[in-house]
C-alpha atoms as a PDB file:
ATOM      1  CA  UNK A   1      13.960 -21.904   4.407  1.00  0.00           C
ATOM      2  CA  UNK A   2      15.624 -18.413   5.435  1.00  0.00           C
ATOM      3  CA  UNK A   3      14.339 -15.267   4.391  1.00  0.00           C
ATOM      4  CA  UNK A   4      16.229 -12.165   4.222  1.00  0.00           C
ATOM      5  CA  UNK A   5      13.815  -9.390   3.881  1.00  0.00           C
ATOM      6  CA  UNK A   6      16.314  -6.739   4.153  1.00  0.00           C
ATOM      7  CA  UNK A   7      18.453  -8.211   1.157  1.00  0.00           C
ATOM      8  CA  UNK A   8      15.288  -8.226  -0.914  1.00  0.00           C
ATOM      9  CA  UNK A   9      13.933  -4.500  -0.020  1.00  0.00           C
ATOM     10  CA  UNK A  10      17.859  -3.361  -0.856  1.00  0.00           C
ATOM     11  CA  UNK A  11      18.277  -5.044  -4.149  1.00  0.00           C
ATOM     12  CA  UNK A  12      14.598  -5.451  -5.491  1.00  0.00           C
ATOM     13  CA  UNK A  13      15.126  -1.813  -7.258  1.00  0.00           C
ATOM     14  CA  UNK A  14      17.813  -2.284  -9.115  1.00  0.00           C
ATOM     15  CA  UNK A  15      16.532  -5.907  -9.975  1.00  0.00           C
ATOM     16  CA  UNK A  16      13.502  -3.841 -11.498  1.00  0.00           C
ATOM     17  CA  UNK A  17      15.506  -1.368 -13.150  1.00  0.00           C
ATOM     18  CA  UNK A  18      17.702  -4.145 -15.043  1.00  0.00           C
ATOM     19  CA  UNK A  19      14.358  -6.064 -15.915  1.00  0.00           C
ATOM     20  CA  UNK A  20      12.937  -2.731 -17.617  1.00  0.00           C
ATOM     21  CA  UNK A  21      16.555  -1.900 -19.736  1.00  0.00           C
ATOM     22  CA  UNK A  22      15.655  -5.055 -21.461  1.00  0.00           C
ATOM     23  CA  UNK A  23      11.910  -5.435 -21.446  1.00  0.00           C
ATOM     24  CA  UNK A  24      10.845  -2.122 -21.796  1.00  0.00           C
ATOM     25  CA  UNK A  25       7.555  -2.674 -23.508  1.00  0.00           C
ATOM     26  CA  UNK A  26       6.509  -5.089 -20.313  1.00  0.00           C
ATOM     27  CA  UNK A  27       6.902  -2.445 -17.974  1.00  0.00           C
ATOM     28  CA  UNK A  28       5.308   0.011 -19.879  1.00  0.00           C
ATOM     29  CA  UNK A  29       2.601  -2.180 -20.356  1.00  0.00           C
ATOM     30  CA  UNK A  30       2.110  -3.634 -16.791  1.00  0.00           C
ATOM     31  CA  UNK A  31       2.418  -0.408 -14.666  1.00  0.00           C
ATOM     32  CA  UNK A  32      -0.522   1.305 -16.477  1.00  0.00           C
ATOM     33  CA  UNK A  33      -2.503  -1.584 -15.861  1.00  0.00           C
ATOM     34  CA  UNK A  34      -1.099  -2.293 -12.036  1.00  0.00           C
ATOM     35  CA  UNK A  35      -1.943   1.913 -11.242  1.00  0.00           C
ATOM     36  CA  UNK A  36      -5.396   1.668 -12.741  1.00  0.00           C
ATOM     37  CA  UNK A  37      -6.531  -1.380 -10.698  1.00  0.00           C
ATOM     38  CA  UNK A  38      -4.934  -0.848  -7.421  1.00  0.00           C
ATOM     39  CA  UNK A  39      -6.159   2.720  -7.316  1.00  0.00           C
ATOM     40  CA  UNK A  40      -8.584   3.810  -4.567  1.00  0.00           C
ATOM     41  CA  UNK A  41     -12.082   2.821  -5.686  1.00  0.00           C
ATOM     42  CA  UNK A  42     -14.232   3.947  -2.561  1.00  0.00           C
ATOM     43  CA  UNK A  43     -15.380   6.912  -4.445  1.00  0.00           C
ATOM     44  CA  UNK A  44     -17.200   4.662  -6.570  1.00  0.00           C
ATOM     45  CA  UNK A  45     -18.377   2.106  -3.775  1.00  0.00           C
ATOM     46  CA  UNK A  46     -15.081  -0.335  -4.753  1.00  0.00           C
ATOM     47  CA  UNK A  47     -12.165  -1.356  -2.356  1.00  0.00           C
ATOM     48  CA  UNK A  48      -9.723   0.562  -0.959  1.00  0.00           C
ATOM     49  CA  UNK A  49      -6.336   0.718  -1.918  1.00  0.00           C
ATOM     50  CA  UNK A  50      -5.554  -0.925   1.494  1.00  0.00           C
ATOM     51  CA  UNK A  51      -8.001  -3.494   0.911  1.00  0.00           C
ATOM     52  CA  UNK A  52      -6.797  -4.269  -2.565  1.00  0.00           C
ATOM     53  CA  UNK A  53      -3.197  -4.788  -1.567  1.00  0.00           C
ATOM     54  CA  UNK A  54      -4.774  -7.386   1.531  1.00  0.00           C
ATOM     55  CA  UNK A  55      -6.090  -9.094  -1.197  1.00  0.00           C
ATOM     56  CA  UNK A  56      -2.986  -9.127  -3.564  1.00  0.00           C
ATOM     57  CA  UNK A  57      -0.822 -10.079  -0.803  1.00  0.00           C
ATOM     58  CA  UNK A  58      -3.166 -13.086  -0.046  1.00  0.00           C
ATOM     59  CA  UNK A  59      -2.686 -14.002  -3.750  1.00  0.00           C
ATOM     60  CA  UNK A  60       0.766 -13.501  -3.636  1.00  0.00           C
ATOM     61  CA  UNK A  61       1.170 -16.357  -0.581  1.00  0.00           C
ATOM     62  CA  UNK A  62      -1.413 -18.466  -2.412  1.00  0.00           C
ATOM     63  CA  UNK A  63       0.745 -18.907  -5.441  1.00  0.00           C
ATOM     64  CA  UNK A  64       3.948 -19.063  -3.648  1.00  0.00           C
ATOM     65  CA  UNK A  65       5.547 -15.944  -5.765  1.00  0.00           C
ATOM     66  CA  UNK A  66       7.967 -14.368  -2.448  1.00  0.00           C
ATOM     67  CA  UNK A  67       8.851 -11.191  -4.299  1.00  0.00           C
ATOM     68  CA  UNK A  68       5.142 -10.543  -4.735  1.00  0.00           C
ATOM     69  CA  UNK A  69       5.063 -11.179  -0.989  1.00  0.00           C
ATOM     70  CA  UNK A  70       7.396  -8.886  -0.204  1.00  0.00           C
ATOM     71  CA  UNK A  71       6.308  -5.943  -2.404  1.00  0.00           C
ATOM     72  CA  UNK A  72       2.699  -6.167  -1.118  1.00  0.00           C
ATOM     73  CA  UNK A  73       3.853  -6.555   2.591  1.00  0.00           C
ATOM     74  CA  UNK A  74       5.297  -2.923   1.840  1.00  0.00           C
ATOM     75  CA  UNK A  75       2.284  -1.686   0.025  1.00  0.00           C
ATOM     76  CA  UNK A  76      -0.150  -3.022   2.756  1.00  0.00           C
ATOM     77  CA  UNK A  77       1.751  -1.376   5.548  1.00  0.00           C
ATOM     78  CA  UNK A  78       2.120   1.924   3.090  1.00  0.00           C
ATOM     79  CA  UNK A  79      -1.664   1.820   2.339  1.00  0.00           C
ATOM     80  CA  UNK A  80      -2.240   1.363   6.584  1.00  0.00           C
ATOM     81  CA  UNK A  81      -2.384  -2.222   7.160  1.00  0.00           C
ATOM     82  CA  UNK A  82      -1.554  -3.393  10.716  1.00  0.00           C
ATOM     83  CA  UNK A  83       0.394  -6.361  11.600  1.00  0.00           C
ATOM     84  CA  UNK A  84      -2.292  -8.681  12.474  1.00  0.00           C
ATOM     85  CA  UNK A  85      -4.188  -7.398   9.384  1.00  0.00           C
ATOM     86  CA  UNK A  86      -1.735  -8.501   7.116  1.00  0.00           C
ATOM     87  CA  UNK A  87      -1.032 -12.027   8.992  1.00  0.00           C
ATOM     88  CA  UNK A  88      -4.611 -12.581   8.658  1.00  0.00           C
ATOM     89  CA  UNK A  89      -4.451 -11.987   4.726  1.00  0.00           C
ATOM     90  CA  UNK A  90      -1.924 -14.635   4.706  1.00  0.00           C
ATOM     91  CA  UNK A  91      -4.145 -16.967   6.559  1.00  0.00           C
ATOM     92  CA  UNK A  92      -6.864 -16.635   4.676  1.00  0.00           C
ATOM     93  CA  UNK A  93      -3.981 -17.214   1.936  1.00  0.00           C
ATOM     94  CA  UNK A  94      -3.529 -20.718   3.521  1.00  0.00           C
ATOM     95  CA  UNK A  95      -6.796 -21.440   3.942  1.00  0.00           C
ATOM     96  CA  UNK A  96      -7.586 -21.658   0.237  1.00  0.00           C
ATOM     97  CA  UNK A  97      -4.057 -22.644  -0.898  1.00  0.00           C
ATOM     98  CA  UNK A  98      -3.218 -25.589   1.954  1.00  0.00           C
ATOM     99  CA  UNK A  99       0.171 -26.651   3.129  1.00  0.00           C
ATOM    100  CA  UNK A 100       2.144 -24.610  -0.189  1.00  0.00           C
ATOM    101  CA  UNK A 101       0.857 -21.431   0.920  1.00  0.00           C
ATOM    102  CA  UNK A 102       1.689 -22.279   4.560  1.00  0.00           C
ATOM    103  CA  UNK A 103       5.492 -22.496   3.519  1.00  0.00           C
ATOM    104  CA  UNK A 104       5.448 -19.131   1.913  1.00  0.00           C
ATOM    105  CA  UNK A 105       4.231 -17.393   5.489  1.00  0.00           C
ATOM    106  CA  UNK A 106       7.523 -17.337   6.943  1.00  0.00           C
ATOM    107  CA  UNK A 107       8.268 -14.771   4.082  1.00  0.00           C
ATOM    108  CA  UNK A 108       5.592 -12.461   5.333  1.00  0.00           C
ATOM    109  CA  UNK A 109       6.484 -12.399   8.972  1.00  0.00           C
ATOM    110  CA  UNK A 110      10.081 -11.643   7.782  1.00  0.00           C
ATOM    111  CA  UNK A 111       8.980  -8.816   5.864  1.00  0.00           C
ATOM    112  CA  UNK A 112       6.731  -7.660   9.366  1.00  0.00           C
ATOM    113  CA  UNK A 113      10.151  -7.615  11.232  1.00  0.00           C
ATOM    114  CA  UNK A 114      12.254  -5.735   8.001  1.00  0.00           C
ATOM    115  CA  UNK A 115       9.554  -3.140   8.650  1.00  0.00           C
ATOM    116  CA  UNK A 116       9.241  -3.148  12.150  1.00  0.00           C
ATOM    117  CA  UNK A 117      13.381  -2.075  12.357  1.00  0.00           C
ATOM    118  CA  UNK A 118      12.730   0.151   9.218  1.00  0.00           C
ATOM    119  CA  UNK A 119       9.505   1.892  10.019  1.00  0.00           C
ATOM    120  CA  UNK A 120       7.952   3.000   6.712  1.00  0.00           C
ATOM    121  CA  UNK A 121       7.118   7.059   6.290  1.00  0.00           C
ATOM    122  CA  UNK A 122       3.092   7.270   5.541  1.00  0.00           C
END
């Protein structure tokens, strides 16, 4: 299985753009909801946006879904994930989710190397 992470960060926006000309009402809907969970809840004693993507991105390897991979690699390095933070998200991914999730894995080291030869601005 190859993975080009670059090919995905390039074309995922205009793959999102298309997808909201013709469903409108699901973006509208969904983007709401996505900003009003993965908000920072520390304030209020809840997880930090960091913490909240670690979590998604574990998710995202658990039920094999790469572009969700690949958008929360971004957002855990944006929110100030390290590296080894983020591998260990996917191994706890693994742990629950077995040999499917393992497959899925490669994705998120090829996203760590997109990122590592285009740094992301904090």
């Amino acid at each position: 299985m190859l993975h080009n992470a670059t090919k995905f960060y390039e074309a995922w926006p205009a793959t999102m753009n298309a997808m909201k000309a013709r469903g409108a009402d699901i973006a509208k809907a969904f983007g709401p909801f996505f900003q009003g969970l993965m908000k920072d809840g520390t304030a209020e004693g809840g997880l930090s946006v960091k913490h909240k993507e670690l979590v998604a991105l574990g998710i995202g390897v658990a039920m094999r879904c790469e572009p969700c991979i690949y958008a929360h690699v971004e957002k855990c390095l944006k929110a100030g994930s390290t590296p080894r933070e983020v591998m260990d998200a996917a191994g706890v991914a693994v742990m629950m989710g077995g040999g499917p999730a393992y497959t899925y894995t490669p994705i998120v080291a090829a996203a760590l190397e997109h990122f590592e030869k285009h740094p992301i601005a904090h």
